[in-house]
C-alpha atoms as a PDB file:
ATOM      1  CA  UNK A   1      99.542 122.468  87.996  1.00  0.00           C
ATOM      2  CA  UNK A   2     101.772 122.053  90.469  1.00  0.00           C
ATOM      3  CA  UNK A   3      99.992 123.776  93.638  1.00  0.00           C
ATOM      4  CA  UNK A   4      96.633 122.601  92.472  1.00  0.00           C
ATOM      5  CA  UNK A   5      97.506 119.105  92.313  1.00  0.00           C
ATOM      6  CA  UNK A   6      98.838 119.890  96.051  1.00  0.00           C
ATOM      7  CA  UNK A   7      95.232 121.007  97.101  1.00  0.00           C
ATOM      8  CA  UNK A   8      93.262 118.344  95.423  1.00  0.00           C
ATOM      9  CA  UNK A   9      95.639 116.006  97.293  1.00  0.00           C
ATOM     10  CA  UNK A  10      95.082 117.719 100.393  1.00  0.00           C
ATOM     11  CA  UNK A  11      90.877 117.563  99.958  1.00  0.00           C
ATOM     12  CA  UNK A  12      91.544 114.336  99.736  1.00  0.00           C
ATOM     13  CA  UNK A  13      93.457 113.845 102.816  1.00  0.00           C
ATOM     14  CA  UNK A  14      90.988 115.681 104.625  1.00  0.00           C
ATOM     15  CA  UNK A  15      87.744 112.813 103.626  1.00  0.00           C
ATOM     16  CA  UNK A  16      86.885 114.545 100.418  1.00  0.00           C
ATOM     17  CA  UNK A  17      83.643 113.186 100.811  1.00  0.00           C
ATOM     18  CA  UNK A  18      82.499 115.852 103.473  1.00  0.00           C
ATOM     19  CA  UNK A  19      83.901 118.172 100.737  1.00  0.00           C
ATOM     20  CA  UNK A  20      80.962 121.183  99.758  1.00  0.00           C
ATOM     21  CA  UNK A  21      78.994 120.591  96.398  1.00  0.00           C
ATOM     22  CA  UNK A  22      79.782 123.789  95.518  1.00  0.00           C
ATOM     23  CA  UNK A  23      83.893 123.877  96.365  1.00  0.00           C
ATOM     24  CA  UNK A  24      84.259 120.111  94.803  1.00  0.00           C
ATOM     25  CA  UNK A  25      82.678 121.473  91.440  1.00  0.00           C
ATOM     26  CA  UNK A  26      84.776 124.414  91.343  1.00  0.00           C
ATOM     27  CA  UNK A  27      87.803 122.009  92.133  1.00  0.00           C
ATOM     28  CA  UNK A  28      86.345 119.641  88.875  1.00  0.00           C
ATOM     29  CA  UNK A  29      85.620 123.448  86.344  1.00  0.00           C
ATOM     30  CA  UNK A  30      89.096 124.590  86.938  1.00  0.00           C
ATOM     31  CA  UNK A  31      90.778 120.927  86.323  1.00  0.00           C
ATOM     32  CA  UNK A  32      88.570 120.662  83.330  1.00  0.00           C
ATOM     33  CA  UNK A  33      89.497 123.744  81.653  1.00  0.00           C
ATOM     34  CA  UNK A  34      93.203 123.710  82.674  1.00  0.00           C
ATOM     35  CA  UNK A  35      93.691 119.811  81.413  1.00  0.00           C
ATOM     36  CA  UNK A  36      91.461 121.001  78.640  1.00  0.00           C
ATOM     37  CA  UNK A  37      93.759 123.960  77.410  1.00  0.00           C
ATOM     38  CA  UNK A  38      96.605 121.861  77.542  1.00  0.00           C
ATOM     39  CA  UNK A  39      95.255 119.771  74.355  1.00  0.00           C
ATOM     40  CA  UNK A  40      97.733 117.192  75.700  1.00  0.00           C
ATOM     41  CA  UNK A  41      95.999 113.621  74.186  1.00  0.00           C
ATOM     42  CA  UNK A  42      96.990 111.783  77.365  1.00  0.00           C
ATOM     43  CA  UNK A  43      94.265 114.026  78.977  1.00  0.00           C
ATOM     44  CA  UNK A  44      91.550 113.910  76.814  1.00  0.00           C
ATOM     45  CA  UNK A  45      90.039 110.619  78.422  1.00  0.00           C
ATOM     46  CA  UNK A  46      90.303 112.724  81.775  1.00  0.00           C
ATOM     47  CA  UNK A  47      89.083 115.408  80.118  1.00  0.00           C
ATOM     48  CA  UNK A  48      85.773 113.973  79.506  1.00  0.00           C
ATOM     49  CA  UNK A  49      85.193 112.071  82.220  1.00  0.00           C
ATOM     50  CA  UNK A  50      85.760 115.351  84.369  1.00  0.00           C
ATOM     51  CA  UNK A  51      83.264 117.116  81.945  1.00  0.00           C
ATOM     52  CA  UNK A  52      80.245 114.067  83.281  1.00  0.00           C
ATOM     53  CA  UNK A  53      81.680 114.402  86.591  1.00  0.00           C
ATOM     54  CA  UNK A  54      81.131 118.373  86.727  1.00  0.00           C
ATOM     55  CA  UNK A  55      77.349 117.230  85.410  1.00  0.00           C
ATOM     56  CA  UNK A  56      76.602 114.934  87.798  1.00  0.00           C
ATOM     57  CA  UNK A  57      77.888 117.503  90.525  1.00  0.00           C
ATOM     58  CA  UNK A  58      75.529 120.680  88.753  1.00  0.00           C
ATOM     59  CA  UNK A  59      72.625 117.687  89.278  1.00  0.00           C
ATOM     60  CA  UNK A  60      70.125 118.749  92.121  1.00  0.00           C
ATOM     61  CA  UNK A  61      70.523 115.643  93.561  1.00  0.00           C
ATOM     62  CA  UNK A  62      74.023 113.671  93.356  1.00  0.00           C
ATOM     63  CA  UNK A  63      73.432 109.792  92.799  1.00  0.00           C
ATOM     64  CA  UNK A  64      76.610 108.704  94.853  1.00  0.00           C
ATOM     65  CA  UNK A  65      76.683 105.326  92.618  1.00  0.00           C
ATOM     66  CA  UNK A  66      77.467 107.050  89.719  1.00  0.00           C
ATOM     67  CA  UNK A  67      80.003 109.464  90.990  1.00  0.00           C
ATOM     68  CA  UNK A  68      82.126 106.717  92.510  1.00  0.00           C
ATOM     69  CA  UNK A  69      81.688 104.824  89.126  1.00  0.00           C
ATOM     70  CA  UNK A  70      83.109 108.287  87.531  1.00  0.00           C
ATOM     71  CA  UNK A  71      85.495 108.621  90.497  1.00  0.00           C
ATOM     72  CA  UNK A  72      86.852 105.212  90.029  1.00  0.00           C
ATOM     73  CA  UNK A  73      86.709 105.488  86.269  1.00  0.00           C
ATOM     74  CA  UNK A  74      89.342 108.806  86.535  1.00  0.00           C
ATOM     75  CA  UNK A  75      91.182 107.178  88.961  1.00  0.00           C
ATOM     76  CA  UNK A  76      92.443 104.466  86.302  1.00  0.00           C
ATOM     77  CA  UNK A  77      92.964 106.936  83.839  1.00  0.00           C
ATOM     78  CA  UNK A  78      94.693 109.524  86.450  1.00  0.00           C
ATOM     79  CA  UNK A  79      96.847 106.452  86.919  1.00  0.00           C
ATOM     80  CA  UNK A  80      97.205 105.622  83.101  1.00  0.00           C
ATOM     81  CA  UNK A  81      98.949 109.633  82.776  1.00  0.00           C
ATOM     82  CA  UNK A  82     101.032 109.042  85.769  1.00  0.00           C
ATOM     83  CA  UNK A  83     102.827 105.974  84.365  1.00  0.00           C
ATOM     84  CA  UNK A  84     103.642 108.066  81.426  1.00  0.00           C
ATOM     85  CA  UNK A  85     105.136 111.046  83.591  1.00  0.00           C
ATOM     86  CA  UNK A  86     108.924 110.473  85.388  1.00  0.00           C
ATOM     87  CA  UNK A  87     108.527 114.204  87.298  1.00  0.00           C
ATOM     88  CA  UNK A  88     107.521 114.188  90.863  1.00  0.00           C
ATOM     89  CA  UNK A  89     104.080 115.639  89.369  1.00  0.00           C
ATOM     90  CA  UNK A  90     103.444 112.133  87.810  1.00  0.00           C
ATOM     91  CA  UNK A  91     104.245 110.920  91.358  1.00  0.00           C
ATOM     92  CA  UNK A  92     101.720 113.302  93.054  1.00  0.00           C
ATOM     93  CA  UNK A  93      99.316 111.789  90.712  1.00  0.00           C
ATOM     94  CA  UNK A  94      99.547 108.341  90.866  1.00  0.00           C
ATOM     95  CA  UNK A  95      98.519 109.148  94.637  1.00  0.00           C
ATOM     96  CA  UNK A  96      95.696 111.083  93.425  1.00  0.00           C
ATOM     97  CA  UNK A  97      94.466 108.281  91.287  1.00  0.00           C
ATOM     98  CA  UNK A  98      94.395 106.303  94.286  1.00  0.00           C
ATOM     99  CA  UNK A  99      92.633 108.213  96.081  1.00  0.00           C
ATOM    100  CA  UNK A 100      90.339 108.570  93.463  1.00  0.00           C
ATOM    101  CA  UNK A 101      89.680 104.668  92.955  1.00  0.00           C
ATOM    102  CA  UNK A 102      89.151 104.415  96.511  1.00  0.00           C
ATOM    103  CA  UNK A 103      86.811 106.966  97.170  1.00  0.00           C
ATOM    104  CA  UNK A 104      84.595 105.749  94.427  1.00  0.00           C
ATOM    105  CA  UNK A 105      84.658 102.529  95.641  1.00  0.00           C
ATOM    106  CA  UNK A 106      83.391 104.047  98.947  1.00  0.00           C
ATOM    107  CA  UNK A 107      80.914 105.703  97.295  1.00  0.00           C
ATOM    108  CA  UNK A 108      79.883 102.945  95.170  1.00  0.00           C
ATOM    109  CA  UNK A 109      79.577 100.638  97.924  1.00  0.00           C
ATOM    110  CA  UNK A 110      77.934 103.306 100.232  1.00  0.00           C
ATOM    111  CA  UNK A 111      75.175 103.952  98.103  1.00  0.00           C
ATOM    112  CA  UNK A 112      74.761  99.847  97.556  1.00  0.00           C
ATOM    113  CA  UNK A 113      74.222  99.472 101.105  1.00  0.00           C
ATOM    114  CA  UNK A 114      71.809 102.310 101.208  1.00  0.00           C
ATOM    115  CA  UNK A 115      69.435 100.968  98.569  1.00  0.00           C
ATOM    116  CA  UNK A 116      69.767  97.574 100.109  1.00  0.00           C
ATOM    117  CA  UNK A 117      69.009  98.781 103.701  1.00  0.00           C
ATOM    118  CA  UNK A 118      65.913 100.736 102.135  1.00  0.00           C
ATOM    119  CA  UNK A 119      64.633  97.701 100.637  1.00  0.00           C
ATOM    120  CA  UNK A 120      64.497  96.320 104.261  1.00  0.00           C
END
């Protein structure tokens, strides 16, 4: 969990919103069925939400409002887990669920502005 966490972390570093369709869902499957074979109950809300966001990725068009809604959404419960780990891993995620509630509010508020400059 360990190295994966690193590499999310990293994407995220790097402006994981010029992150590939294709490499972001394949980041999303293999969190989703990791978290998911851990049948741990403080994943199961980040289970599901990564199970809508992996939908909403497979969608031929991506509506950026609702995956910083999901984004944001996983970033309080990313943040919910943390709290409830003392390990440097529940460190590393308490950054990720930062950067997870702050690139869907970027997203969120991107897409806003979009539709409101297209209503111009």
């Amino acid at each position: 969990m360990t190295t994966k966490l690193d590499t999310t972390l990293a994407a995220f570093q790097d402006n994981i919103t010029e992150f590939a369709i294709g490499k972001a869902l394949r980041n999303v499957e293999a969190w989703h069925k990791d978290l998911a074979q851990m049948e741990d109950p403080k994943f199961e809300k980040v289970v599901a939400d990564l199970e809508k966001l992996k939908g909403e990725l497979e969608k031929d068009k991506v509506n950026g409002k609702t995956l910083g809604k999901l984004l944001s959404k996983l970033g309080k419960e990313v943040a919910a887990v943390s709290k409830e780990l003392t390990s440097a891993t529940g460190e590393k995620l308490h950054v990720l669920s930062e950067y997870l509630t702050q690139t869907g509010g970027e997203l969120t508020t991107e897409e806003s502005a979009a539709k409101e400059t297209a209503s111009k």
